[in-house]
Structures are given as structure tokens and as C-alpha cells.
N, C-alpha and C. Protein backbone atom coordinates (compact mmCIF):
# COMPACT_ATOMS: atom_id res chain seq x y z
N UNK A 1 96.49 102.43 111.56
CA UNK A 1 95.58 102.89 112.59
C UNK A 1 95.35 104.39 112.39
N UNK A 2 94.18 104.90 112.22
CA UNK A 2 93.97 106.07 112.43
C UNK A 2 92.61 106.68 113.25
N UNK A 3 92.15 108.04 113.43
CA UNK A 3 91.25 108.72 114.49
C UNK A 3 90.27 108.46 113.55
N UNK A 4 89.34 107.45 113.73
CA UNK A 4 87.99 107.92 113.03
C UNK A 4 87.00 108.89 112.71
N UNK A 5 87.07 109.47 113.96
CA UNK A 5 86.10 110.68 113.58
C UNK A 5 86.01 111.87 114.44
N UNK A 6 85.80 113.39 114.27
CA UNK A 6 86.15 114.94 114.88
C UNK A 6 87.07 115.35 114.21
N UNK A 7 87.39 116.20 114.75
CA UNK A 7 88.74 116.97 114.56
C UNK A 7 89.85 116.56 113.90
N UNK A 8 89.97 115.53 114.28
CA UNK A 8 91.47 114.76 114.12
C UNK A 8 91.28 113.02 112.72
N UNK A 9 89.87 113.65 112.37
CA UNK A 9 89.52 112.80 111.58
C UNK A 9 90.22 112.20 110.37
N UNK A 10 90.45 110.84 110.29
CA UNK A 10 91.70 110.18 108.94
C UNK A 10 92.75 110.28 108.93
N UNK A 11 93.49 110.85 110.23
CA UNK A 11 94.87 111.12 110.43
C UNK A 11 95.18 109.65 111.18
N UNK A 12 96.51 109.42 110.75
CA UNK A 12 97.39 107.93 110.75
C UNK A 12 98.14 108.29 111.90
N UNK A 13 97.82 107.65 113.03
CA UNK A 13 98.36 107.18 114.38
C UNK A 13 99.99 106.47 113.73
N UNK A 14 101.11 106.73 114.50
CA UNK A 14 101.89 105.73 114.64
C UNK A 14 101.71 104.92 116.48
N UNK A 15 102.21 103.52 116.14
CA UNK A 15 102.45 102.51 117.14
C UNK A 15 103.56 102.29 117.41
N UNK A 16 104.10 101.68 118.63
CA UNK A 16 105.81 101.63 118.29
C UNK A 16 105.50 100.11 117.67
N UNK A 17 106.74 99.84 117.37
CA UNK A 17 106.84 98.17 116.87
C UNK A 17 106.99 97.04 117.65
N UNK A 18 106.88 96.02 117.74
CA UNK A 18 106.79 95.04 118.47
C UNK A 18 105.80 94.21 119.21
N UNK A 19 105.26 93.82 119.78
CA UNK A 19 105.04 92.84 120.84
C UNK A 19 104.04 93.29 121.98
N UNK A 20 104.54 94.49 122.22
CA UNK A 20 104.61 95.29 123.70
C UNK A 20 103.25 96.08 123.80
N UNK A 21 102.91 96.24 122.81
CA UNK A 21 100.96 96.86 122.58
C UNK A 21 100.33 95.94 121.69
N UNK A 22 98.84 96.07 122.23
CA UNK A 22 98.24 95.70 121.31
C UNK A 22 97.35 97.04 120.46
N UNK A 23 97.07 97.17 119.97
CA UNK A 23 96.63 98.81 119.56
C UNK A 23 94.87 98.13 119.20
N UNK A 24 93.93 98.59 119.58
CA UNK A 24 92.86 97.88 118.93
C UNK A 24 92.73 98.90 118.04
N UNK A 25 91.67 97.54 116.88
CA UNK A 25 91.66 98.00 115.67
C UNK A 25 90.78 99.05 115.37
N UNK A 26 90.75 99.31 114.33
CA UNK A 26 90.06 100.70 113.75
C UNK A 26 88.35 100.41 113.43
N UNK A 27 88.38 99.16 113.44
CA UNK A 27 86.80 98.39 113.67
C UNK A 27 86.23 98.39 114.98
N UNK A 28 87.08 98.18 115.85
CA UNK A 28 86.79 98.24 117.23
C UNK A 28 86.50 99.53 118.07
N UNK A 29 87.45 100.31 117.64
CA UNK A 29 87.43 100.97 117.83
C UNK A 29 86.64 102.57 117.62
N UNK A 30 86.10 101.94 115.93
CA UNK A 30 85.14 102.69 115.64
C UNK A 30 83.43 102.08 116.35
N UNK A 31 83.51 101.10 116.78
CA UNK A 31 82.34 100.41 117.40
C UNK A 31 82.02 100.74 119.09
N UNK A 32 83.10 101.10 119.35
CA UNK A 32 83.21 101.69 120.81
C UNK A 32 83.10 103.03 120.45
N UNK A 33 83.28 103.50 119.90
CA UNK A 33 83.08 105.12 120.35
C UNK A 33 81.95 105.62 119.49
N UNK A 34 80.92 104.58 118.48
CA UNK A 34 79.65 104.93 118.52
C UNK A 34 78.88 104.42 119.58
N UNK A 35 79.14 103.75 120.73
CA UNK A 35 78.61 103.16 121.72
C UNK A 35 78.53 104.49 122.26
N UNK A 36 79.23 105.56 122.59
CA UNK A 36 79.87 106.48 123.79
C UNK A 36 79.43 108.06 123.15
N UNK A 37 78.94 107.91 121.73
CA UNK A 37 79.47 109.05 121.08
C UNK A 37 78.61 110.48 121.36
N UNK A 38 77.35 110.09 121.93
CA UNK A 38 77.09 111.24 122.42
C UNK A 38 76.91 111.78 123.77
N UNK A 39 77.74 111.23 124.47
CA UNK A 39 78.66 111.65 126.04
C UNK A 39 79.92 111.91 125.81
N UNK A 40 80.44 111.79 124.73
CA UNK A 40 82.08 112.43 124.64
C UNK A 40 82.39 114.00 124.76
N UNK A 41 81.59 114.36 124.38
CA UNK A 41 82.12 115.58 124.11
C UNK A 41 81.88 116.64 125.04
N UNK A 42 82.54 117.12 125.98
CA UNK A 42 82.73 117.58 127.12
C UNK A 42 83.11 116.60 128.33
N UNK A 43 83.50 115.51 128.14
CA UNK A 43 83.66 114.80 128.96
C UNK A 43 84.96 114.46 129.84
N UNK A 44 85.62 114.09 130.96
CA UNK A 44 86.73 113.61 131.01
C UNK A 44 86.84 112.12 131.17
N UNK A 45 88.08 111.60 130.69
CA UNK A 45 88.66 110.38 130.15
C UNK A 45 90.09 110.38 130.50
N UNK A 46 89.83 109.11 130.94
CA UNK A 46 91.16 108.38 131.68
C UNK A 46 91.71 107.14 130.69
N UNK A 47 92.35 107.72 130.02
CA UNK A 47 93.26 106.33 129.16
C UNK A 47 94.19 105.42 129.72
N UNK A 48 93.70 104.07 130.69
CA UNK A 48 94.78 103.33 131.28
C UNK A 48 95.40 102.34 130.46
N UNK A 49 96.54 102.53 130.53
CA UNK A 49 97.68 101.03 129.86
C UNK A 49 97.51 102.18 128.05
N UNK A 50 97.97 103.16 128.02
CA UNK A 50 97.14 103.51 127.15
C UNK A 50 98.43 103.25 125.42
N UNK A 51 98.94 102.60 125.61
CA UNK A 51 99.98 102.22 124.29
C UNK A 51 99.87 103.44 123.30
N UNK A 52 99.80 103.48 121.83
CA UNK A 52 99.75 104.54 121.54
C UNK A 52 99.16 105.76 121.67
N UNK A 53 97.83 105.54 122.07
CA UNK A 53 97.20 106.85 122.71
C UNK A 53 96.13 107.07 121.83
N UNK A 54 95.82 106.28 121.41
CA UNK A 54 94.88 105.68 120.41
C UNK A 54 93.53 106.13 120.92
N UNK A 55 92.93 105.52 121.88
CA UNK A 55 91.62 105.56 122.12
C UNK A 55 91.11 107.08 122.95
N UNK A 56 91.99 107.50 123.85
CA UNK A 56 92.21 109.14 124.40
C UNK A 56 92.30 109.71 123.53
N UNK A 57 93.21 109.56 122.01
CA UNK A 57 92.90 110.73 121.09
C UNK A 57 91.59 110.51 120.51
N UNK A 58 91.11 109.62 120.56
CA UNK A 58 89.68 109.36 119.68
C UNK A 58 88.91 110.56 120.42
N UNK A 59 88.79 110.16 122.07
CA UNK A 59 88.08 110.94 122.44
C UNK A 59 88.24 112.48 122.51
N UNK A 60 89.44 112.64 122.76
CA UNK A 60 89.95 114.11 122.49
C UNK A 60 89.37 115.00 121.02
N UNK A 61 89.75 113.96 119.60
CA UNK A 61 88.80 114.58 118.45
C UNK A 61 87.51 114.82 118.43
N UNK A 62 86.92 113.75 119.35
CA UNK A 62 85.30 113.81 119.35
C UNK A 62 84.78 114.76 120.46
N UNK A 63 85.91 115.50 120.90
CA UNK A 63 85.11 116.47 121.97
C UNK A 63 85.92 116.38 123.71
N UNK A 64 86.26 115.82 123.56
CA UNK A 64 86.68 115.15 125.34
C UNK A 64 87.30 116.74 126.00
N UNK A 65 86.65 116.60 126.97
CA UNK A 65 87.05 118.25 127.54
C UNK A 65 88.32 117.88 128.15
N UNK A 66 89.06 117.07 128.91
CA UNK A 66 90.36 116.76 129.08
C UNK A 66 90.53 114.97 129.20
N UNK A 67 91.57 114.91 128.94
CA UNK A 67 92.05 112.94 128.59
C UNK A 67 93.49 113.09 129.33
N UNK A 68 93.63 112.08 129.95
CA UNK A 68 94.90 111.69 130.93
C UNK A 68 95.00 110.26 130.21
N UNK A 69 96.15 110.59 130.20
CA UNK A 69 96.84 109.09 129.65
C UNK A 69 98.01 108.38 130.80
N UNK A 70 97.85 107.16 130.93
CA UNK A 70 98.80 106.66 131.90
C UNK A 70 99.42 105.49 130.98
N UNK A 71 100.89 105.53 130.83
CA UNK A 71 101.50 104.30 129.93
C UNK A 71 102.46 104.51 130.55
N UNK A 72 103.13 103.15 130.89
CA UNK A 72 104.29 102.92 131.62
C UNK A 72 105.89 102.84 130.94
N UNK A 73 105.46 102.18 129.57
CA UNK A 73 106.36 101.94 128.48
C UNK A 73 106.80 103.53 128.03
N UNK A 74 108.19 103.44 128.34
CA UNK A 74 108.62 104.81 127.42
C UNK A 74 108.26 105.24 126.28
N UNK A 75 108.72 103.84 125.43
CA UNK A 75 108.68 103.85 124.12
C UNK A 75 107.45 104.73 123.84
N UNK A 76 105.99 103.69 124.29
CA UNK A 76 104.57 104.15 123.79
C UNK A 76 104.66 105.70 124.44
N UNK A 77 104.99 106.07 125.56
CA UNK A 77 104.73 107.22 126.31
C UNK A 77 105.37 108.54 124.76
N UNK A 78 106.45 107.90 124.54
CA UNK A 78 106.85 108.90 123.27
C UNK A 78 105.94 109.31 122.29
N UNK A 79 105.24 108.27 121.78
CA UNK A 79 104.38 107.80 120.23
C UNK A 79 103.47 108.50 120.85
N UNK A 80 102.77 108.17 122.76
CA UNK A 80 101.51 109.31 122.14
C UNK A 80 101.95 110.58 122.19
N UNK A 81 102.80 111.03 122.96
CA UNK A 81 103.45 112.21 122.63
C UNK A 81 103.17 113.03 121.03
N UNK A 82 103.65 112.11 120.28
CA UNK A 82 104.26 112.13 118.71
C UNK A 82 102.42 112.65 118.32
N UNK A 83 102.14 111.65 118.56
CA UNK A 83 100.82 111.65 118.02
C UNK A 83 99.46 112.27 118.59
N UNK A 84 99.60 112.89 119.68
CA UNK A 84 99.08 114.28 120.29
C UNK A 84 99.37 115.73 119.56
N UNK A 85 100.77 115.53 119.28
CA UNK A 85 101.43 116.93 118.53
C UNK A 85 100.78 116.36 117.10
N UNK A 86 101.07 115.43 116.42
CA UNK A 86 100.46 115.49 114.94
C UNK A 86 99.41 115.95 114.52
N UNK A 87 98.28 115.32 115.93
CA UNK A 87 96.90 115.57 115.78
C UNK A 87 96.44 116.59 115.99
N UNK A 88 97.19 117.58 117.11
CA UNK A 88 97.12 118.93 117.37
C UNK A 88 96.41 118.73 118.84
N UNK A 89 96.48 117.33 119.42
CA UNK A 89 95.19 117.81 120.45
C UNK A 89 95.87 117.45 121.87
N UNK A 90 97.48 118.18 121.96
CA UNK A 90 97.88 118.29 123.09
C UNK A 90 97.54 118.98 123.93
N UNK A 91 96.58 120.06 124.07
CA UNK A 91 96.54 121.31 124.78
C UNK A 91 95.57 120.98 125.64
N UNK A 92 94.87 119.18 125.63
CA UNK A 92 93.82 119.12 126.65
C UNK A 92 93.86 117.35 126.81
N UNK A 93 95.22 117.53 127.00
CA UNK A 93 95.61 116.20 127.03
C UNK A 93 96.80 116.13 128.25
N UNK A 94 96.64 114.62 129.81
CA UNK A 94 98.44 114.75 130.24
C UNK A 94 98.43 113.64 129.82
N UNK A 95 99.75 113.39 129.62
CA UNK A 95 100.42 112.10 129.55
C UNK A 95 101.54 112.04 130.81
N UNK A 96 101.24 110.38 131.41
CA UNK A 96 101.96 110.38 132.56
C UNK A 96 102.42 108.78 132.28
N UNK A 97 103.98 109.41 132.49
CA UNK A 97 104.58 108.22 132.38
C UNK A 97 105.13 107.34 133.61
N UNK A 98 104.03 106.75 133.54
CA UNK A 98 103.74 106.05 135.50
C UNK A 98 103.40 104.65 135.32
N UNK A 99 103.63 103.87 135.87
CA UNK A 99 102.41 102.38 136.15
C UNK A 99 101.50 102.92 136.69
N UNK A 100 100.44 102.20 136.31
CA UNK A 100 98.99 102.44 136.46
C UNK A 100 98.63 102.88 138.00
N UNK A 101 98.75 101.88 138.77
CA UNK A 101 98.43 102.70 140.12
C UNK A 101 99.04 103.95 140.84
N UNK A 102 100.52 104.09 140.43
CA UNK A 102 101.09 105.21 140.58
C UNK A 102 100.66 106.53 139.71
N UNK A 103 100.13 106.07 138.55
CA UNK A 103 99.80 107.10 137.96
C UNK A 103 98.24 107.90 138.76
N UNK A 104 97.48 106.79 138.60
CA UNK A 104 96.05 107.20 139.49
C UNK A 104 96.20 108.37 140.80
N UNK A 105 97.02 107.43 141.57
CA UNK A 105 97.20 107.99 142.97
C UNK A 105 97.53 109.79 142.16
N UNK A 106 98.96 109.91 141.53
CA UNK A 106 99.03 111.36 140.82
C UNK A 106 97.65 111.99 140.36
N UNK A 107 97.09 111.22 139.37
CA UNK A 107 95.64 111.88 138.90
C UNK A 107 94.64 112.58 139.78
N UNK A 108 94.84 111.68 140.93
CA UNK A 108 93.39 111.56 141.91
C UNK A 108 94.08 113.53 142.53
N UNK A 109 95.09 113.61 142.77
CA UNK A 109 95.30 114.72 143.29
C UNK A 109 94.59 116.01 142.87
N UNK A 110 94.43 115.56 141.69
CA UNK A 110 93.60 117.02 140.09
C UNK A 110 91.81 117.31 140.93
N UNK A 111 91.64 116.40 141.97
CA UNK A 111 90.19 116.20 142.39
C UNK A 111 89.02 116.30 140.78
N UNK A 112 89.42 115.34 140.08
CA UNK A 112 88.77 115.16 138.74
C UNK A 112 87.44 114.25 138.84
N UNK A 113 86.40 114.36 138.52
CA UNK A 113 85.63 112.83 138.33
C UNK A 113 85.73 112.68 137.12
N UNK A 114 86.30 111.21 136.40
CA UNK A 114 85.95 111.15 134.95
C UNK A 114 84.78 110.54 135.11
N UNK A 115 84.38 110.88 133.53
CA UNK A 115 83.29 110.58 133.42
C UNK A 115 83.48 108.88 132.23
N UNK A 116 84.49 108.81 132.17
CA UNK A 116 84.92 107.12 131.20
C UNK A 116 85.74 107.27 131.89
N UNK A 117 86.37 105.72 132.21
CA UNK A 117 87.85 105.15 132.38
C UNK A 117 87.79 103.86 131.30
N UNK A 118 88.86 104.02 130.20
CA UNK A 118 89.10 103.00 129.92
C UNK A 118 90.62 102.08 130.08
N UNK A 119 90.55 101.02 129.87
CA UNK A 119 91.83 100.43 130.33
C UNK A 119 91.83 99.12 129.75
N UNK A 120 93.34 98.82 129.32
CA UNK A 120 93.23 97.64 128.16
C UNK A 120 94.53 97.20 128.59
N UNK A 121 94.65 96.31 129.82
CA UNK A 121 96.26 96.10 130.44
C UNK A 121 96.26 94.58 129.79
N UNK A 122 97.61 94.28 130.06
CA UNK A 122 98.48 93.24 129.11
C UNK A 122 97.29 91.78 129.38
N UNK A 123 96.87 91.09 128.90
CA UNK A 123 96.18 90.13 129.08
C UNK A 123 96.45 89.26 130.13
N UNK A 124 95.75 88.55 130.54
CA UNK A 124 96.02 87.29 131.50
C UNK A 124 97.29 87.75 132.95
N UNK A 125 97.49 89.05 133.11
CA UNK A 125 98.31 89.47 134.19
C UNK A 125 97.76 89.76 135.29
N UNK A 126 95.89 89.73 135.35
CA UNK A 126 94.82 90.34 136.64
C UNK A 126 94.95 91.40 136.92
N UNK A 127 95.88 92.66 135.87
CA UNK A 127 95.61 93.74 136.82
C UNK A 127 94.75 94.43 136.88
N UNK A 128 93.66 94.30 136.64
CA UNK A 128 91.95 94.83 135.93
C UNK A 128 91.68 94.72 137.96
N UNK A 129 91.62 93.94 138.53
CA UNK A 129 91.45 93.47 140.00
C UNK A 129 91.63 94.45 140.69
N UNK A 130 93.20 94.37 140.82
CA UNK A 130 93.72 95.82 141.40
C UNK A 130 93.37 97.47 141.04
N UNK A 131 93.18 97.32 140.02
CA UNK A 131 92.59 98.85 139.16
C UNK A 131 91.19 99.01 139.95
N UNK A 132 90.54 97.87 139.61
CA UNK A 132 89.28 98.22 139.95
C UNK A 132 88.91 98.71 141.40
N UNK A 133 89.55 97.66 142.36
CA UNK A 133 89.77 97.92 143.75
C UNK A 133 90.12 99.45 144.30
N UNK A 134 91.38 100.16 143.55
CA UNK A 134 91.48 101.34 143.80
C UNK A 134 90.31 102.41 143.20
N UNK A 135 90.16 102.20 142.16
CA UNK A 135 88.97 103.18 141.66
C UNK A 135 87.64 103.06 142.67
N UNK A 136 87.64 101.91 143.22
CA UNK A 136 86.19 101.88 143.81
C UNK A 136 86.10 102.53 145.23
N UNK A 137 87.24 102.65 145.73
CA UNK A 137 87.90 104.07 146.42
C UNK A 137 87.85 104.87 146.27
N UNK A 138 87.65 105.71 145.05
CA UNK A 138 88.76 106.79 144.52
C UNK A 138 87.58 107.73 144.14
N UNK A 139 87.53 108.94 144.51
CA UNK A 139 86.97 110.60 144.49
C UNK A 139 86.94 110.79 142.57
N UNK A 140 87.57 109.64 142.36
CA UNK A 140 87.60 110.23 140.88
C UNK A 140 86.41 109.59 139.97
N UNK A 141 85.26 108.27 140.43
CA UNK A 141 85.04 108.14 140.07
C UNK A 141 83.24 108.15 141.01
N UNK A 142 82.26 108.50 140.31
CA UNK A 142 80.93 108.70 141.20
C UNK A 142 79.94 107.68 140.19
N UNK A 143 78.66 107.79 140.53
CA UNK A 143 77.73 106.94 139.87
C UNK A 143 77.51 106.84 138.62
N UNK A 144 78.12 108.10 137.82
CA UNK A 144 77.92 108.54 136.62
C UNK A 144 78.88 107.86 135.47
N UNK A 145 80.06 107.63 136.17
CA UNK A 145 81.14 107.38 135.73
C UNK A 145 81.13 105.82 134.90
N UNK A 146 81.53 105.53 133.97
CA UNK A 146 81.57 104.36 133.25
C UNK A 146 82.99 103.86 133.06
N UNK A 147 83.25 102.72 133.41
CA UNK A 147 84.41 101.87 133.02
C UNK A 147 84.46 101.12 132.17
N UNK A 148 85.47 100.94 130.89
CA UNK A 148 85.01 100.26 129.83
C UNK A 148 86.58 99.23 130.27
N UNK A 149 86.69 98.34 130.32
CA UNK A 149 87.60 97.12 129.95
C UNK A 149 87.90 96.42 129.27
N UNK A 150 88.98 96.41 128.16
CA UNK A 150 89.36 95.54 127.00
C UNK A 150 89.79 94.37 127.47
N UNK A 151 89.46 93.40 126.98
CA UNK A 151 89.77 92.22 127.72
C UNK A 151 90.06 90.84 126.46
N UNK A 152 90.87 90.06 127.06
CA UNK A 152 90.63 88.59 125.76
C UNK A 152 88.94 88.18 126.20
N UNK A 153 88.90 87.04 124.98
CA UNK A 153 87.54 86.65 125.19
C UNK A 153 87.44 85.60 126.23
N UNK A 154 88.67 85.02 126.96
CA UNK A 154 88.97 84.08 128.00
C UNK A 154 88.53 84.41 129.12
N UNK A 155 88.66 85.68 129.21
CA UNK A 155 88.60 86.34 130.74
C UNK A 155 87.44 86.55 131.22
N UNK A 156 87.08 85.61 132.49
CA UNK A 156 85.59 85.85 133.10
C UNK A 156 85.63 86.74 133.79
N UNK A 157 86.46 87.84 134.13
CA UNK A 157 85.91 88.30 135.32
C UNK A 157 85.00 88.48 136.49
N UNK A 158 85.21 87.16 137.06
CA UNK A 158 84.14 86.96 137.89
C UNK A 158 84.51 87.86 139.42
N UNK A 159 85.64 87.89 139.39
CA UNK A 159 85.72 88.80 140.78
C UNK A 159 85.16 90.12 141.04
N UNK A 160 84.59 90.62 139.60
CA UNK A 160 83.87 91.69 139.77
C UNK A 160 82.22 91.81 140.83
N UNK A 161 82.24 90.66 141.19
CA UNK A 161 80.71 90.35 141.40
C UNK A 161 80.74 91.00 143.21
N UNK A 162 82.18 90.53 143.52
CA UNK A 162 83.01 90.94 144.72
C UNK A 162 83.20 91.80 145.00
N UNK A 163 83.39 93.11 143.79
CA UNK A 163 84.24 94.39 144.30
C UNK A 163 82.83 95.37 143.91
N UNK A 164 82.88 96.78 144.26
CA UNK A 164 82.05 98.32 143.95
C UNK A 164 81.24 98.21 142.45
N UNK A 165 81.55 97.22 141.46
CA UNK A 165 81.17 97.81 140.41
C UNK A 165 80.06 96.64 139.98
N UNK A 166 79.50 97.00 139.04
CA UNK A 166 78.51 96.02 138.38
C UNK A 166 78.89 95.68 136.90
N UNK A 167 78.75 94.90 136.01
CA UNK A 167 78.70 94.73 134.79
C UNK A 167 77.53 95.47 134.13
N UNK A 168 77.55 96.77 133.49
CA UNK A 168 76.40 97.07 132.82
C UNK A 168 75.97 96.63 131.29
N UNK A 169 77.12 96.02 130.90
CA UNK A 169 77.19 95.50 129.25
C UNK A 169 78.30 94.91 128.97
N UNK A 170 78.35 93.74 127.79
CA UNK A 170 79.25 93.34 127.60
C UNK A 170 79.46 93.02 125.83
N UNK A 171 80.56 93.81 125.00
CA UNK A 171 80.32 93.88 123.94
C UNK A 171 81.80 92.77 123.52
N UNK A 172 81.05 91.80 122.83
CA UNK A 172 82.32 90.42 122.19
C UNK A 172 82.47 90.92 120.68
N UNK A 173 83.59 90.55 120.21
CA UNK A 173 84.08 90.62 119.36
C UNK A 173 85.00 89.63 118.76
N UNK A 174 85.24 89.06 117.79
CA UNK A 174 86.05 87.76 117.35
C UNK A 174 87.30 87.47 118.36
N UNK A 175 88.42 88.58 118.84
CA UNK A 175 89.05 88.45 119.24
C UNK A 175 89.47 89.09 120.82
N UNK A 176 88.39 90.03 120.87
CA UNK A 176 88.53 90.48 122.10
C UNK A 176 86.94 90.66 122.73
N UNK A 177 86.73 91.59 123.80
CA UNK A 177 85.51 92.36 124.38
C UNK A 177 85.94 93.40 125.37
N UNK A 178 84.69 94.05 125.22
CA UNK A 178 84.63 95.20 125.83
C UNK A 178 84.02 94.98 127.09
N UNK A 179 83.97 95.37 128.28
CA UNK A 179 83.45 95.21 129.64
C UNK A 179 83.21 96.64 130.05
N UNK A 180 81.74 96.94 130.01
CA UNK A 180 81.16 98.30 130.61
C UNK A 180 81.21 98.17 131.83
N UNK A 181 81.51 98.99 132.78
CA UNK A 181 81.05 98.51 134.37
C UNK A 181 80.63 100.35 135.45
N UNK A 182 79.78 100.04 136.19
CA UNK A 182 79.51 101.56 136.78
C UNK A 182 79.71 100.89 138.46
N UNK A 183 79.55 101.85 139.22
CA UNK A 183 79.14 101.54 140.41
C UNK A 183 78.04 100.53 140.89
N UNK A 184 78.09 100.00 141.58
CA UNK A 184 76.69 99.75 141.84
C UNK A 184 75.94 100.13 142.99
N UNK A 185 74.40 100.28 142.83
CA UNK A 185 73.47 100.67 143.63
C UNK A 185 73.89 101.02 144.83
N UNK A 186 73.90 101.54 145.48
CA UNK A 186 73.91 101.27 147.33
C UNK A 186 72.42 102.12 147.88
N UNK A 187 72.18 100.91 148.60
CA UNK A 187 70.73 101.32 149.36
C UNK A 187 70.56 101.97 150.40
């Protein structure tokens, strides 16, 4: 795995080993962030479930004016550590080693709006539900703001139809997809 492209360009990410992340790939990953690539740069970004720190450093090379990372796992919380210092692009980067909603609630204090949230939590566990529910609350996120969701290709998320946000796109891929989502309208 490595940063496709900026700053931090062709440099080799480590992952920890095991089970416990899925890291998306360097195809995917280069396909998402030409989706995004010319809103990155000055932007802020919220890396949820964020395992190695993979997709926050992407954005961090390509410009990201600050990236918060929330990973619950020590282990990963180390690696992006590791791999913030390798890349050099700690100085506009937190890493918070929280579960996801605990981490938010901390974030929301910064009075930040990001302008991306992405989030890629363990499959088939629903916590995309709960995430979403609090964000659609939350000072941190306004009309502008885009949510991207990694998801299996199983997952309908149909409860979204229920909660603050809309589906603005939906990008499939052999083994996974991406789920864009913004606010929606209010009249």
C-alpha cells in the first residue's frame, strides 16, 4: 500500500497484520481521490474507523488543510502514527485513539466543519446508522460537507432514506462501494 499522489507520493504505508483492517486498495483508492481531487486541498477531513491511516494521509499529501483520524485499535492507532512521521505529514494531522462516537463528541469541541467525512467501519456491524445519526446533529457538518462510506456490496443502506442525509452517488466496485451522501434539502 502506498500514497498515490502530492507530497507524500510512492511512499509505502505499513498496515498492522491480521484480520482487524481492511486497508483499501491502491486502485480504490486511487479512484476515490480522483473523484475528490480538486476539493482536497485546503480542505478538512475526518478519517473514521481509520486503520492504517491510509486514506487521511492521501488527503493530507494532496493538500488537506487538517485530517483527524479516529481508530479505536491501538495497534492501527500506532501504524498511523508510524506512518504520519514517515510521510512527514504529522504537523496537520490528530490522531485520536477513541471509538468512533467518543471520538466525534472530542472533535466536535474544535467547532470544525469538515468538509469530507469518510468512514469504513467493520462490515455488517450497522455502525454507519449510528454515525450518521450523530453527524446529522453535529455543528461539524453543514450543506457543503460530503460523506463518503465504504461499504460491502451487500449493504443496502436503506435506513438512510430515514435519517438528514441523501445518497448523492454511489461508486461499486468488484468487492466493495463507495456511498457519497450530503445533507439533504430542507425547505
Amino acid at each position: 500500500m502506498r500514497v498515490i499522489a502530492g507530497t507524500a507520493r510512492s511512499l509505502r504505508l505499513k498496515t498492522i497484520e491480521g484480520l482487524e483492517t481492511r486497508p483499501t486498495t491502491d486502485r480504490i483508492k486511487e479512484t476515490l481521490f480522483n473523484m475528490l481531487q480538486h476539493k482536497i486541498a485546503g480542505s478538512n477531513f475526518l478519517d473514521l474507523y481509520s486503520g492504517s491511516g491510509a486514506i487521511g494521509i492521501e488527503a493530507l499529501s494532496r493538500g488537506a488543510r487538517n485530517v483527524y483520524f479516529i481508530e479505536n485499535n491501538n495497534k492501527a492507532v500506532e501504524c498511523i502514527k508510524e506512518n504520519l512521521t514517515f510521510t512527514k505529514l504529522q504537523d496537520n494531522a490528530t490522531v485520536l485513539a477513541r471509538d468512533v462516537l467518543t471520538g466525534l463528541l472530542e472533535v466536535e469541541k474544535n467547532n470544525l466543519v469538515f468538509d469530507y467525512i469518510f468512514m469504513d467501519p467493520p462490515y455488517q456491524l450497522g455502525e454507519e446508522e449510528q454515525v450518521l445519526e450523530f453527524l446529522g446533529n453535529s455543528s461539524m457538518v453543514n450543506e457543503d460537507t460530503i460523506i463518503i462510506i465504504e461499504a460491502s456490496l451487500e449493504n443496502p443502506f436503506s435506513f438512510i432514506e430515514n435519517s438528514k442525509f441523501e445518497v448523492i452517488k454511489e461508486k461499486r466496485y468488484k468487492t466493495n462501494k463507495h456511498i457519497f451522501l450530503c445533507l439533504k434539502e430542507t425547505i
